[in-house]
N, C-alpha and C. Protein backbone atom coordinates (compact mmCIF):
# COMPACT_ATOMS: atom_id res chain seq x y z
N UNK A 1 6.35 -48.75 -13.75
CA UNK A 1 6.47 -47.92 -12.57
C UNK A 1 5.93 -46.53 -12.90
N UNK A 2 5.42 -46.00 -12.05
CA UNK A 2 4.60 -44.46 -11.90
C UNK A 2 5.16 -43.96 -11.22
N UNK A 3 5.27 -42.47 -11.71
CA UNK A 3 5.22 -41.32 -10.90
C UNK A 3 5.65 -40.38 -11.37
N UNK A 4 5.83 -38.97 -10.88
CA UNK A 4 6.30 -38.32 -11.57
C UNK A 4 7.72 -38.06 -11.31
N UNK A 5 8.15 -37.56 -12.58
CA UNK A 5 9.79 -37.43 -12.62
C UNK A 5 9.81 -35.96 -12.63
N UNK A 6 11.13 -35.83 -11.71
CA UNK A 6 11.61 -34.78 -11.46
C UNK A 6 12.76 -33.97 -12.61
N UNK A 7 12.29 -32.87 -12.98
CA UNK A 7 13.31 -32.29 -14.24
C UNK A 7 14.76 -32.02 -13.27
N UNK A 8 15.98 -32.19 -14.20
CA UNK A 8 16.87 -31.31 -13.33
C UNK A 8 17.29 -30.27 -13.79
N UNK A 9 17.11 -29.25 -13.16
CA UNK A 9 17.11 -27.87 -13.37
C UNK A 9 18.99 -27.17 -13.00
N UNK A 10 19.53 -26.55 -13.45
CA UNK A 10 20.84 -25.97 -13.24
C UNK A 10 20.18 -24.76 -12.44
N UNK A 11 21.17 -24.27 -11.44
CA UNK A 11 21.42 -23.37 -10.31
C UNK A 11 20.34 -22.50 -10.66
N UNK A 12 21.07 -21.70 -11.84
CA UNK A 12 20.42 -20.68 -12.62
C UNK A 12 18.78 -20.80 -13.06
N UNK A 13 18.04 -21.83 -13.58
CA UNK A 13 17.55 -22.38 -14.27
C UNK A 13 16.30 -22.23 -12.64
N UNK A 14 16.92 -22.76 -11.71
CA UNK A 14 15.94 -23.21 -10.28
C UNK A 14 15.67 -21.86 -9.89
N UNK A 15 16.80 -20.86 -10.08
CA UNK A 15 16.88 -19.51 -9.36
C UNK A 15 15.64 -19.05 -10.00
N UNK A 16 15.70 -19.20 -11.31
CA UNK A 16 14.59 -18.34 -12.24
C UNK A 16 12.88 -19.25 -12.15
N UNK A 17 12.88 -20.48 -11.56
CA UNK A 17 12.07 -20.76 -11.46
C UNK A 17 10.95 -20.48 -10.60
N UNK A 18 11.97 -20.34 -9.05
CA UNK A 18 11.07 -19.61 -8.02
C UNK A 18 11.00 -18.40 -8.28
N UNK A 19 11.94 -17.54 -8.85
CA UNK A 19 11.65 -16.29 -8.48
C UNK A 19 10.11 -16.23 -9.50
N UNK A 20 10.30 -16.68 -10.52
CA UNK A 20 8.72 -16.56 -11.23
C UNK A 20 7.53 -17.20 -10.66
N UNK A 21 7.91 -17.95 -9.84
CA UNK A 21 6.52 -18.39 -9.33
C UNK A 21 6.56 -17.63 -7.52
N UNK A 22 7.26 -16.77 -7.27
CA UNK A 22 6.81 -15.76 -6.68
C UNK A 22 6.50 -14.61 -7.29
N UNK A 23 6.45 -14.41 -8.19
CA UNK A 23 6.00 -13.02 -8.90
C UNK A 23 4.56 -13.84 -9.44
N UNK A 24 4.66 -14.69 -10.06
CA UNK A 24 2.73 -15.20 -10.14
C UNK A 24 2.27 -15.05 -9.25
N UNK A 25 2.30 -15.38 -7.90
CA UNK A 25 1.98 -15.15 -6.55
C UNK A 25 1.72 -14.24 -5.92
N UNK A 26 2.52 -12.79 -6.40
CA UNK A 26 2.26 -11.68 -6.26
C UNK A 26 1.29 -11.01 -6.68
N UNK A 27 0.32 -11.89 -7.80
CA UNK A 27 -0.60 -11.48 -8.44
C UNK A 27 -1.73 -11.40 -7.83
N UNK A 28 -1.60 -12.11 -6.46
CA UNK A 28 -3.19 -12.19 -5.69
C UNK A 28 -2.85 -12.02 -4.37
N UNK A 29 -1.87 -11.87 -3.94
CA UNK A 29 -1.50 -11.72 -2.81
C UNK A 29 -0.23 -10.38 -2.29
N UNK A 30 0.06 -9.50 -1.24
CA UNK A 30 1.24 -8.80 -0.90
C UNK A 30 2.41 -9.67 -0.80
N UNK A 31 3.60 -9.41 -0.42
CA UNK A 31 4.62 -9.92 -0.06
C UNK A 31 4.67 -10.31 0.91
N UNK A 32 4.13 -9.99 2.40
CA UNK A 32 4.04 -10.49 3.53
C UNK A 32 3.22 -11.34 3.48
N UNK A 33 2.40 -12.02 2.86
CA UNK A 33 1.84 -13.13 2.17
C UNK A 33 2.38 -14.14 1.78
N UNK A 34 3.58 -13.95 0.99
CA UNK A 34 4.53 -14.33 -0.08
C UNK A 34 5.01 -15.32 0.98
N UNK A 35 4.56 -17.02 0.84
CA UNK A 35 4.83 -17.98 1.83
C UNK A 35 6.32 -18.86 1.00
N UNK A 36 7.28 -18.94 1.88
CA UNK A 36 8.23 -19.89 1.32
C UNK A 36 7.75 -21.29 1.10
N UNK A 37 7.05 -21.43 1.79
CA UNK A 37 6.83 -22.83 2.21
C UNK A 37 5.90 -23.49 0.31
N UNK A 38 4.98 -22.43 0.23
CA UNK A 38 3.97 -22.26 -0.96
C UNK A 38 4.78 -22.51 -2.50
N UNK A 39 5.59 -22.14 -1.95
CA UNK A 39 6.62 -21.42 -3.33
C UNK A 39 6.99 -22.44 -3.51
N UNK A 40 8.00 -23.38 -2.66
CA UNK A 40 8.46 -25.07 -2.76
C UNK A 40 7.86 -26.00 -3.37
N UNK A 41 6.49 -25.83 -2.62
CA UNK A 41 5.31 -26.88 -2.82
C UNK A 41 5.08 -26.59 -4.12
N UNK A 42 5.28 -25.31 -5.37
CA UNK A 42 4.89 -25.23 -6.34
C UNK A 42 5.99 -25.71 -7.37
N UNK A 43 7.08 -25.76 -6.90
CA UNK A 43 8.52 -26.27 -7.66
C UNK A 43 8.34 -27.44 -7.77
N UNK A 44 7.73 -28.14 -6.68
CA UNK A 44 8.18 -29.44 -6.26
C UNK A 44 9.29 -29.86 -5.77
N UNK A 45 9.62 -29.00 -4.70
CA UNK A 45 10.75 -29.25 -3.87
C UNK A 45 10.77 -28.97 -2.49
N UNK A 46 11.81 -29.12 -1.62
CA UNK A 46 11.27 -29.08 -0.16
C UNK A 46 11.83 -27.44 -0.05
N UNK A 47 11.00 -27.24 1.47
CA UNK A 47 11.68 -25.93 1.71
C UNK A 47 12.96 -25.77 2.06
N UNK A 48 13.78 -26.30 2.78
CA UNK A 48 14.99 -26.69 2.75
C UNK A 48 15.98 -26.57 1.71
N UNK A 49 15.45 -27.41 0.24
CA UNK A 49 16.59 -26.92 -0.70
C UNK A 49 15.94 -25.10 -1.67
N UNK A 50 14.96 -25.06 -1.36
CA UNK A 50 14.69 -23.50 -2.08
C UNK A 50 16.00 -22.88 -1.16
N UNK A 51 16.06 -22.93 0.79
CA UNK A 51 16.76 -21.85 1.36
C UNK A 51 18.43 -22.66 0.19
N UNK A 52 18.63 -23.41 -0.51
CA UNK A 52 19.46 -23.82 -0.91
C UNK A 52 20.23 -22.91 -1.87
N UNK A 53 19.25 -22.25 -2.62
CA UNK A 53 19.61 -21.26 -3.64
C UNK A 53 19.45 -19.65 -3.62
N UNK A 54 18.86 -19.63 -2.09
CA UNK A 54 18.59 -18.43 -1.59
C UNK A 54 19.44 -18.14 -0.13
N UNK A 55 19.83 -17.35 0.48
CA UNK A 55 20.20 -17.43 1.51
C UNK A 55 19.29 -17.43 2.58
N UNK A 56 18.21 -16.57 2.42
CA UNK A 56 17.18 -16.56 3.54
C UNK A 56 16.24 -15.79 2.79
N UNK A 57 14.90 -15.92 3.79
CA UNK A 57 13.51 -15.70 3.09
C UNK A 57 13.74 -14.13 2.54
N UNK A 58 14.62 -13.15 3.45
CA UNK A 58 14.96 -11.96 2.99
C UNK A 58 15.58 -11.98 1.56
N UNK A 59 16.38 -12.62 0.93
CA UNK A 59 17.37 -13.13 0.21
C UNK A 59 16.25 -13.04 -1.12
N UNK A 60 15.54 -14.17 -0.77
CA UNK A 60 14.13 -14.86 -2.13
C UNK A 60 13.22 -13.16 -2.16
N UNK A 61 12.77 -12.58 -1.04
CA UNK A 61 12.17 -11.54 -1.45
C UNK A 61 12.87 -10.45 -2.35
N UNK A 62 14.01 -10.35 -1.87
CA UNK A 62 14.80 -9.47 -2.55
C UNK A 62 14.82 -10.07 -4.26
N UNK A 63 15.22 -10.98 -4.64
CA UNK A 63 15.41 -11.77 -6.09
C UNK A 63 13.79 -11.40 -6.51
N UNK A 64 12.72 -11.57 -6.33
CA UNK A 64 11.33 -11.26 -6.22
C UNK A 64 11.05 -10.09 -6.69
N UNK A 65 11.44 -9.25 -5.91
CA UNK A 65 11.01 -7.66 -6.07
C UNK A 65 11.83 -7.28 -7.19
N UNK A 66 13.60 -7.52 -7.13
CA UNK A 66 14.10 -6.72 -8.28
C UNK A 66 13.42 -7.46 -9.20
N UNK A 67 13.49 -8.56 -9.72
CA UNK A 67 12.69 -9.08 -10.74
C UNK A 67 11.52 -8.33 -11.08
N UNK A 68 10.66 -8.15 -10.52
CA UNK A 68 9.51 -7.53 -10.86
C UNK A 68 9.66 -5.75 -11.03
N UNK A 69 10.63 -5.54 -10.42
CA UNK A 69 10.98 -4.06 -10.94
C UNK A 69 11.48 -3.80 -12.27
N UNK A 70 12.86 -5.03 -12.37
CA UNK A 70 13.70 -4.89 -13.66
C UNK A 70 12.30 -5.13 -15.07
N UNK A 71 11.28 -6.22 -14.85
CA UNK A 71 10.12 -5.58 -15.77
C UNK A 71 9.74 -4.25 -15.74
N UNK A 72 9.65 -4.33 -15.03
CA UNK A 72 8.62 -3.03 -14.95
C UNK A 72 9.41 -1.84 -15.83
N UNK A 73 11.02 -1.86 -15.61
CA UNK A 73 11.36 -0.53 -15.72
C UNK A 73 11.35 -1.03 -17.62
N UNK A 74 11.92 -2.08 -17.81
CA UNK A 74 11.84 -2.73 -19.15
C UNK A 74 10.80 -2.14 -19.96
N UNK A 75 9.62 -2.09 -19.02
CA UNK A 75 7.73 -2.04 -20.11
C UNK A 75 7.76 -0.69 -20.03
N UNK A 76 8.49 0.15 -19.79
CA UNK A 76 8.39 1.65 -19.77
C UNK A 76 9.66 2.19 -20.40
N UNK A 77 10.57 1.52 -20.88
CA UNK A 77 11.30 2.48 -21.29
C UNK A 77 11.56 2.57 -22.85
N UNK A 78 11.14 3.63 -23.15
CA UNK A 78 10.81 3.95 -24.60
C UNK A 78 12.08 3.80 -25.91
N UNK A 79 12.00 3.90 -26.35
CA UNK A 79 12.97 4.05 -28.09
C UNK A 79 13.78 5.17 -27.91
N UNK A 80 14.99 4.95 -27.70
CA UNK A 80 16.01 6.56 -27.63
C UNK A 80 15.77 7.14 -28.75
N UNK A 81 15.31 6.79 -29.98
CA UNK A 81 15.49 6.67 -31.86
C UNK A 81 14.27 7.96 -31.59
N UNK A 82 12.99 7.74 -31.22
CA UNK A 82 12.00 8.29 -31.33
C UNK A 82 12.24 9.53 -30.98
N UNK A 83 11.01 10.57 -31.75
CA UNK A 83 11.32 12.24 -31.68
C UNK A 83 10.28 12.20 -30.39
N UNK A 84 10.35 13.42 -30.03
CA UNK A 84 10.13 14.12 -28.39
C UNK A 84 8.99 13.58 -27.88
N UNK A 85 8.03 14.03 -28.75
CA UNK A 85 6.31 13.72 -28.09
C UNK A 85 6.10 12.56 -28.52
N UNK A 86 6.85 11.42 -29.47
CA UNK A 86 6.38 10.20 -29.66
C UNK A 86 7.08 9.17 -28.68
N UNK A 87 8.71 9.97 -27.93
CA UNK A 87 9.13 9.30 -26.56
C UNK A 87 8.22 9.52 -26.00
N UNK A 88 7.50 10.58 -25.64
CA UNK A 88 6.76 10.71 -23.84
C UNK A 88 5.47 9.94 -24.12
N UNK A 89 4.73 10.29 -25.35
CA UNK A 89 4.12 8.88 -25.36
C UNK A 89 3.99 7.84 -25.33
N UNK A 90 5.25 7.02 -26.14
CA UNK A 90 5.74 5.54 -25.35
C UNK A 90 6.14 5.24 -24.22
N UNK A 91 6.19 6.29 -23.65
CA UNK A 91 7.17 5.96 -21.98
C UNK A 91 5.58 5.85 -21.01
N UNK A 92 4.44 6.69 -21.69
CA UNK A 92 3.29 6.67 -20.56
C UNK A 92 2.43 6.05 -20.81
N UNK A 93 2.56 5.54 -22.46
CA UNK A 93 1.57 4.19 -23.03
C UNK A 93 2.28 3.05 -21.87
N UNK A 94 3.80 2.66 -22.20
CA UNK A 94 4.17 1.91 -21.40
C UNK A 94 4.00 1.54 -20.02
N UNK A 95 3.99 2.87 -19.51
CA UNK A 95 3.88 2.73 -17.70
C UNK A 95 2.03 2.47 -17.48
N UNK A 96 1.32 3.14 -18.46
CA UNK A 96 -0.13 2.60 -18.01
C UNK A 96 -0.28 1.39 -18.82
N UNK A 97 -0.09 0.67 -19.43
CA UNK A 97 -0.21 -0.53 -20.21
C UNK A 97 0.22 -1.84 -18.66
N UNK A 98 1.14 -1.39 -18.55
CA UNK A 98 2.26 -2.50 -17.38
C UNK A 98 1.11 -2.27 -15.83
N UNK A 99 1.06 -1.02 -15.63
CA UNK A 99 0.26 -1.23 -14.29
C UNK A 99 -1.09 -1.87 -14.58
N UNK A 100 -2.05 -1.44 -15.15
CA UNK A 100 -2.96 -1.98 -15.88
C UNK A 100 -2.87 -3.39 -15.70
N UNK A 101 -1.87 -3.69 -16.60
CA UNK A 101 -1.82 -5.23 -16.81
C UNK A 101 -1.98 -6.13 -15.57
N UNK A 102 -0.63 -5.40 -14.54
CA UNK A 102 -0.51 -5.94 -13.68
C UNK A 102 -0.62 -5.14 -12.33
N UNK A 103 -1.67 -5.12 -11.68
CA UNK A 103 -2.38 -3.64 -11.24
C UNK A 103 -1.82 -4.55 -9.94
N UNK A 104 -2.22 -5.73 -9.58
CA UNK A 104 -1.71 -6.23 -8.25
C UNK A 104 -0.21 -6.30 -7.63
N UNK A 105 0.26 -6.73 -8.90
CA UNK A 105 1.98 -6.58 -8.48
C UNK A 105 2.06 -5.45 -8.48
N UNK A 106 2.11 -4.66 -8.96
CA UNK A 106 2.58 -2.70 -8.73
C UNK A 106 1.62 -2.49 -7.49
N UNK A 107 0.62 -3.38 -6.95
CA UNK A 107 0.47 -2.45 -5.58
C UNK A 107 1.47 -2.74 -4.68
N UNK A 108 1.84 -4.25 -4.84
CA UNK A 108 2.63 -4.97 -3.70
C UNK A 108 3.76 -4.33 -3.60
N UNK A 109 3.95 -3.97 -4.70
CA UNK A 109 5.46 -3.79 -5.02
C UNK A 109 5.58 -2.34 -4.18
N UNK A 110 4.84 -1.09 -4.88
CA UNK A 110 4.97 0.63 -4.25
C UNK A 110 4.30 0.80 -3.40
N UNK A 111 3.38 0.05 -2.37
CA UNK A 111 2.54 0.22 -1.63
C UNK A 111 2.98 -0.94 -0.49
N UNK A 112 3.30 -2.14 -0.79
CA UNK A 112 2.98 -3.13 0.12
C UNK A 112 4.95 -3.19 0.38
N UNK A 113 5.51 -3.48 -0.29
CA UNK A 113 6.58 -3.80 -0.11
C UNK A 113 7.64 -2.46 0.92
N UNK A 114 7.37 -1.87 0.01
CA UNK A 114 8.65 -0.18 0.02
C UNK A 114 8.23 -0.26 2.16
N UNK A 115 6.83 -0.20 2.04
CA UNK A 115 6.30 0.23 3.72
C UNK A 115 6.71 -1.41 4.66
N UNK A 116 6.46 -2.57 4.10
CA UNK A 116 6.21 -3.60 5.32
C UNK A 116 7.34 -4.32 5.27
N UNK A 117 8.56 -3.80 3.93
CA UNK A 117 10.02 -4.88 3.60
C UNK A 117 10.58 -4.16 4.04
N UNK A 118 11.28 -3.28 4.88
CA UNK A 118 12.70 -2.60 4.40
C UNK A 118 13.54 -3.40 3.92
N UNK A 119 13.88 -4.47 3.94
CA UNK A 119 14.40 -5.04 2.68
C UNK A 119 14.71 -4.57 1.60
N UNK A 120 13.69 -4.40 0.90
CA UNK A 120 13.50 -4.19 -0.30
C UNK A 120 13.27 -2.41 -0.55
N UNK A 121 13.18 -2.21 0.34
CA UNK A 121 13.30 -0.64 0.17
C UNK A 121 13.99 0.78 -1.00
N UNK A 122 14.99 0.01 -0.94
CA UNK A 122 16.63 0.28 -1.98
C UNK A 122 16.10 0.02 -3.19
N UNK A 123 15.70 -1.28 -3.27
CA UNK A 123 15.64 -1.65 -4.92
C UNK A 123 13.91 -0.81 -5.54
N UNK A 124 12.83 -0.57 -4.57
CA UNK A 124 11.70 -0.39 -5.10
C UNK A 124 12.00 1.66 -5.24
N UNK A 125 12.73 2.11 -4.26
CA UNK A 125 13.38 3.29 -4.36
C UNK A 125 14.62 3.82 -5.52
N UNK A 126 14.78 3.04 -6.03
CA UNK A 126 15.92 2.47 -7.32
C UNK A 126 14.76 2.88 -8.42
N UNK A 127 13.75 2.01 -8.56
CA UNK A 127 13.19 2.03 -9.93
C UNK A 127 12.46 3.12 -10.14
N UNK A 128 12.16 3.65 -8.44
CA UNK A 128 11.02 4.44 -8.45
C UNK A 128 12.13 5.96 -9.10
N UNK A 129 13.31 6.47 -9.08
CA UNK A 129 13.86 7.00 -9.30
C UNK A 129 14.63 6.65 -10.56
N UNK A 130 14.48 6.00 -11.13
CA UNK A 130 14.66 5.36 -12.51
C UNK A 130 13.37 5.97 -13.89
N UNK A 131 12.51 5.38 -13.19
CA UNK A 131 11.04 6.44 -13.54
C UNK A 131 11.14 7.77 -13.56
N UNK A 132 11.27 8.52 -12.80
CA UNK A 132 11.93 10.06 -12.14
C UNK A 132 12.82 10.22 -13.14
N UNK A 133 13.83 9.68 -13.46
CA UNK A 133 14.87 10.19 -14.46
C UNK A 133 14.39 10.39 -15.76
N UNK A 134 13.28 9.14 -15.96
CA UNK A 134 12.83 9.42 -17.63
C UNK A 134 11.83 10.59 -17.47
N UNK A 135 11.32 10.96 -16.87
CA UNK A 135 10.40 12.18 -16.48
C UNK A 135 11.07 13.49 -16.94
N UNK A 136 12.31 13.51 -16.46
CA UNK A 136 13.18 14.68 -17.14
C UNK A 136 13.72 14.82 -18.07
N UNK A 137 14.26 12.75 -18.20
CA UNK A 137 14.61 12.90 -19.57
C UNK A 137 13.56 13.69 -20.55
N UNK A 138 12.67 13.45 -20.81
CA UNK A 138 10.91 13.61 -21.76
C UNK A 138 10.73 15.19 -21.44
N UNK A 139 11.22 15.18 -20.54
CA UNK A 139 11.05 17.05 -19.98
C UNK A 139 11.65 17.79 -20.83
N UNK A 140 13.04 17.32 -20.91
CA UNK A 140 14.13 18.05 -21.04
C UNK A 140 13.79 18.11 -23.45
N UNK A 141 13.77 16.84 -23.38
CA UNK A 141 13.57 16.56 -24.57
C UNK A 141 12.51 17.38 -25.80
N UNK A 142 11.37 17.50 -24.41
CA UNK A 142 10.22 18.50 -25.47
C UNK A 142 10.72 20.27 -25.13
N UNK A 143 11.54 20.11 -24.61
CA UNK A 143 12.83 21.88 -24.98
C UNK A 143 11.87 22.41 -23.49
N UNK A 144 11.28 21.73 -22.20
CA UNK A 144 11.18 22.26 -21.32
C UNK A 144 12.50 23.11 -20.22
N UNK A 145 11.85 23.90 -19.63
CA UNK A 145 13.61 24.49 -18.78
C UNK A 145 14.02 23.45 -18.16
N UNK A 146 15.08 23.65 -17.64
CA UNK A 146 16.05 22.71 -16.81
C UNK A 146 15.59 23.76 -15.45
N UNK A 147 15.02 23.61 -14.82
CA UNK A 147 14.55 24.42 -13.41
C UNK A 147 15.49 24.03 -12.31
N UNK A 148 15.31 24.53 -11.21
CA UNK A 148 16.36 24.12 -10.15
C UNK A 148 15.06 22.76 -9.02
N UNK A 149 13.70 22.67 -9.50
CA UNK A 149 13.26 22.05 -8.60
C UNK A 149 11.93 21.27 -10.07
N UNK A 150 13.07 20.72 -10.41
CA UNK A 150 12.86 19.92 -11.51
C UNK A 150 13.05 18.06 -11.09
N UNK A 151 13.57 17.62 -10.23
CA UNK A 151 13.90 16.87 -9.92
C UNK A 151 12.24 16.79 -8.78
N UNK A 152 12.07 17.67 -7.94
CA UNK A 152 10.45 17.71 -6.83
C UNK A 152 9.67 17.05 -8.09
N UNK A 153 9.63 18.56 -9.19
CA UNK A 153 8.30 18.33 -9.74
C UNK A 153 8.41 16.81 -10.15
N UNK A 154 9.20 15.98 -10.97
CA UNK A 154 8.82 15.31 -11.68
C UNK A 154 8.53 14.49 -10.65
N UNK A 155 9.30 13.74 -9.48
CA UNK A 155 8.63 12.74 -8.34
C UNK A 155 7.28 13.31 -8.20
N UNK A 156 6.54 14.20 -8.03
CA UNK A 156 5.50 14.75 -8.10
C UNK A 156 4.09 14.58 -9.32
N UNK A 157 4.43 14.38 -10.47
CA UNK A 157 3.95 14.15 -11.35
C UNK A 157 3.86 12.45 -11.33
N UNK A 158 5.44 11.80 -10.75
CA UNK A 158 5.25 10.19 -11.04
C UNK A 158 3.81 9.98 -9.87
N UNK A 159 3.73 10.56 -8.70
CA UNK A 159 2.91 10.09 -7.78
C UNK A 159 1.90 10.47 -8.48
N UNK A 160 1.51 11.42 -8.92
CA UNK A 160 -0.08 11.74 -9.84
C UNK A 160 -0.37 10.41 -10.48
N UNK A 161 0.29 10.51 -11.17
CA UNK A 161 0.29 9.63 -12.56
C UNK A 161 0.01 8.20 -12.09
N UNK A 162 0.93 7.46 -11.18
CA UNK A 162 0.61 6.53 -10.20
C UNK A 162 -0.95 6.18 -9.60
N UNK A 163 -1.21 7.19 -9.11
CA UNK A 163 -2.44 7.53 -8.61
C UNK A 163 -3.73 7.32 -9.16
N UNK A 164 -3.18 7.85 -10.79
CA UNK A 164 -4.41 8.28 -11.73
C UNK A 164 -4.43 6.66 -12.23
N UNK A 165 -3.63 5.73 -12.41
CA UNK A 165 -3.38 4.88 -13.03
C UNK A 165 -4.03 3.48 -12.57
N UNK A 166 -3.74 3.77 -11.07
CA UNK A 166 -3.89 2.59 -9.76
C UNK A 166 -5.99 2.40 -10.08
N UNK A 167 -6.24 3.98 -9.77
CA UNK A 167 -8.13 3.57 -9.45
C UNK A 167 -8.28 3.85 -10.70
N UNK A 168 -8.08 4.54 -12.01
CA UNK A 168 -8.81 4.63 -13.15
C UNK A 168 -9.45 3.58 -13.65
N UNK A 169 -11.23 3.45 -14.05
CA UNK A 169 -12.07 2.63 -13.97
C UNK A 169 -11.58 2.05 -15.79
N UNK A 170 -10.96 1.09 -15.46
CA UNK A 170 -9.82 0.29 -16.60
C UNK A 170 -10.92 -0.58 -17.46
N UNK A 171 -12.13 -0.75 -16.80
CA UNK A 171 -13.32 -2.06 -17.70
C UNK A 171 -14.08 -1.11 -18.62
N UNK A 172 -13.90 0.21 -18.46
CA UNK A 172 -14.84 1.28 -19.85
C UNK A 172 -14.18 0.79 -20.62
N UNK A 173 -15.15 1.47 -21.79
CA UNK A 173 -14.43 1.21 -23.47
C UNK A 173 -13.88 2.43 -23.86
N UNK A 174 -12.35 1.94 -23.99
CA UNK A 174 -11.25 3.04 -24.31
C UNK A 174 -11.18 4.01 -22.84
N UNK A 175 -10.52 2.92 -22.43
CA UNK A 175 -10.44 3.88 -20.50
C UNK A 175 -8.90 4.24 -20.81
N UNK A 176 -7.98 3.04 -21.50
CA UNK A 176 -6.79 2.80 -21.41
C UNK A 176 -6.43 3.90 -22.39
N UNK A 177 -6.81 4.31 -23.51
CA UNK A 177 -6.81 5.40 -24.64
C UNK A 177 -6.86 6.57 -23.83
N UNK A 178 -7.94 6.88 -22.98
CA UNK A 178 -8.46 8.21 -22.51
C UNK A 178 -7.49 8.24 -21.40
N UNK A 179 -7.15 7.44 -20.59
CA UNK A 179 -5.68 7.53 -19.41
C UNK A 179 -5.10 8.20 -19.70
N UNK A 180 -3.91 7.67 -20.66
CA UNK A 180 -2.49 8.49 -21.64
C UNK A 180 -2.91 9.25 -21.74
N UNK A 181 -4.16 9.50 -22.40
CA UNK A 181 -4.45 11.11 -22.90
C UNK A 181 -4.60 12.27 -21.41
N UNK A 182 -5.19 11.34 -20.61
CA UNK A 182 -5.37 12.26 -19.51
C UNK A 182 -3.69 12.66 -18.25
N UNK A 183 -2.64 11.39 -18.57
CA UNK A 183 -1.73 11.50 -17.61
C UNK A 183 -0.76 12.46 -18.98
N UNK A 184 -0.95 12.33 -19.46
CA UNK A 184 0.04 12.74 -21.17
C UNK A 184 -0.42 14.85 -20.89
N UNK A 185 -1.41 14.65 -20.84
CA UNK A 185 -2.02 16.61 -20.13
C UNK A 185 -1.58 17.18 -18.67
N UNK A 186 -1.72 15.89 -18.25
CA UNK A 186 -0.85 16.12 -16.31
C UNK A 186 0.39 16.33 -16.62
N UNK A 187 1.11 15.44 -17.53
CA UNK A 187 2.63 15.88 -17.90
C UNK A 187 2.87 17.37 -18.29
N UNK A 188 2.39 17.82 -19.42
CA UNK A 188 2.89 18.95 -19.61
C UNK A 188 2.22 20.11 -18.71
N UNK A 189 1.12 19.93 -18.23
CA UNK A 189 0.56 21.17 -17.32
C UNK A 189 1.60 21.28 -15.78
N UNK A 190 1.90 19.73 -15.09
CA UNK A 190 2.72 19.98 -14.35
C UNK A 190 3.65 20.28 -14.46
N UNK A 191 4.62 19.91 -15.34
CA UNK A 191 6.18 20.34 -15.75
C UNK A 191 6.25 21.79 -16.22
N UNK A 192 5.45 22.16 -17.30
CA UNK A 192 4.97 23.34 -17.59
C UNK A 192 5.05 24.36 -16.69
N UNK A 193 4.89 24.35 -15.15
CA UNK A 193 4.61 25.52 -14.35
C UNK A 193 6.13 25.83 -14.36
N UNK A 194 7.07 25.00 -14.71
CA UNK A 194 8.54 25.08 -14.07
C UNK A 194 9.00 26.18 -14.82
N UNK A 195 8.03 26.85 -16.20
CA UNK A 195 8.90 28.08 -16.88
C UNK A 195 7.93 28.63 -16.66
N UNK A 196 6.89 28.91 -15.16
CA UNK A 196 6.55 30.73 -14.79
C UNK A 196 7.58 31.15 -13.48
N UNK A 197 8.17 32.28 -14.07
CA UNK A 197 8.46 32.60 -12.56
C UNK A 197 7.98 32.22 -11.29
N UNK A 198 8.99 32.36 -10.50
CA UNK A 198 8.49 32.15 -9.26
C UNK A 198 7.97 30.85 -8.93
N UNK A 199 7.89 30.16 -9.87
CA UNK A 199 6.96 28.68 -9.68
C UNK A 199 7.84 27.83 -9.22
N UNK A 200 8.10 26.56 -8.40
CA UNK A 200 8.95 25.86 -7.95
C UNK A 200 10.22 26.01 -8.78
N UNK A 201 10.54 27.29 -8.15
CA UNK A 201 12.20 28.02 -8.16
C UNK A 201 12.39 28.35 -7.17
N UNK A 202 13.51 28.99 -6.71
CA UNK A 202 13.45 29.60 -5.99
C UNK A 202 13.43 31.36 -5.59
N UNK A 203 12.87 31.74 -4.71
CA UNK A 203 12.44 33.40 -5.42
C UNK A 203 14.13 34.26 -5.18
């Protein structure tokens, strides 16, 4: 007799299965893309028992996105052990290494999701302020001031940095070297303004 046999997978085991083969999926496609129906057909199961382990398609997006955030924040967060300028360098090797890598999921995710899910809004606003925190952490660390509009600048710097990261022409030789070096100079020139007077303080 032929055919193929079906593995049996525990709760847990199925949970982690789709949610990864919606995050592969995310690799070529947005989230409003992101077909339930697709996702089944790739398990080998009906759509019916996926809503089995999910409550609703809102439910699976949500498991989706944090997943792909809880990486994300993972590939960026540096060595507490490490001294000042060798944290802020692992934290921005990390964050351009991860987008880089995965340049399509980080659009879906800060671009496609945050605007067309509210759903998911909370959790992509979560990491994005998770990011933000290590910004000050690294601030605070290389003996920068503690400013009163320290919290602006650094969301301010993550959107640069974001920015610089998303179009930087990634197929040169040593694009990924010259990045860090170039978002690693945006760091301290932007944070930097926070000890001239008058500079995002208040007068």
């Amino acid at each position: 007799m032929s055919g193929k046999r079906t593995t049996r997978l525990t709760p847990d085991q199925r949970r982690e299965q789709l949610v990864g083969i919606g995050l592969e999926m995310l690799a070529d496609r947005s989230l409003d893309e992101l077909s339930t129906d697709e996702v089944a057909r790739r398990a080998g199961i009906s759509r019916g028992l996926l809503f089995h382990y999910f409550d609703s398609k809102r439910d699976f997006y949500r498991a989706v996105v944090r997943a792909a955030c809880d990486r994300f924040t993972a590939a960026t967060e540096p060595d507490g052990s490490l001294e000042p300028v060798a944290w802020m360098r692992s934290f921005i090797a990390g964050f351009v290494a991860y987008v880089l890598e995965h340049r399509q999921v980080y659009l879906a995710l800060v671009r496609g999701a945050a605007g067309s899910h509210p759903a998911v809004t909370d959790i992509v606003g979560a990491t994005r302020e998770t990011l933000a925190r290590r910004v000050r952490d690294g601030q605070r660390r290389l003996g920068m001031p503690d400013a009163p509009r320290l919290a602006l600048a650094s969301r301010a710097w993550m959107a640069f940095a974001e920015e610089a990261v998303i179009n930087w022409p990634a197929e040169e030789p040593g694009a990924q070297e010259e990045l860090c070096a170039f978002i690693e100079s945006s760091f301290v020139s932007v944070l930097g303004l926070l000890d001239r007077p008058g500079v995002l303080s208040p007068r």
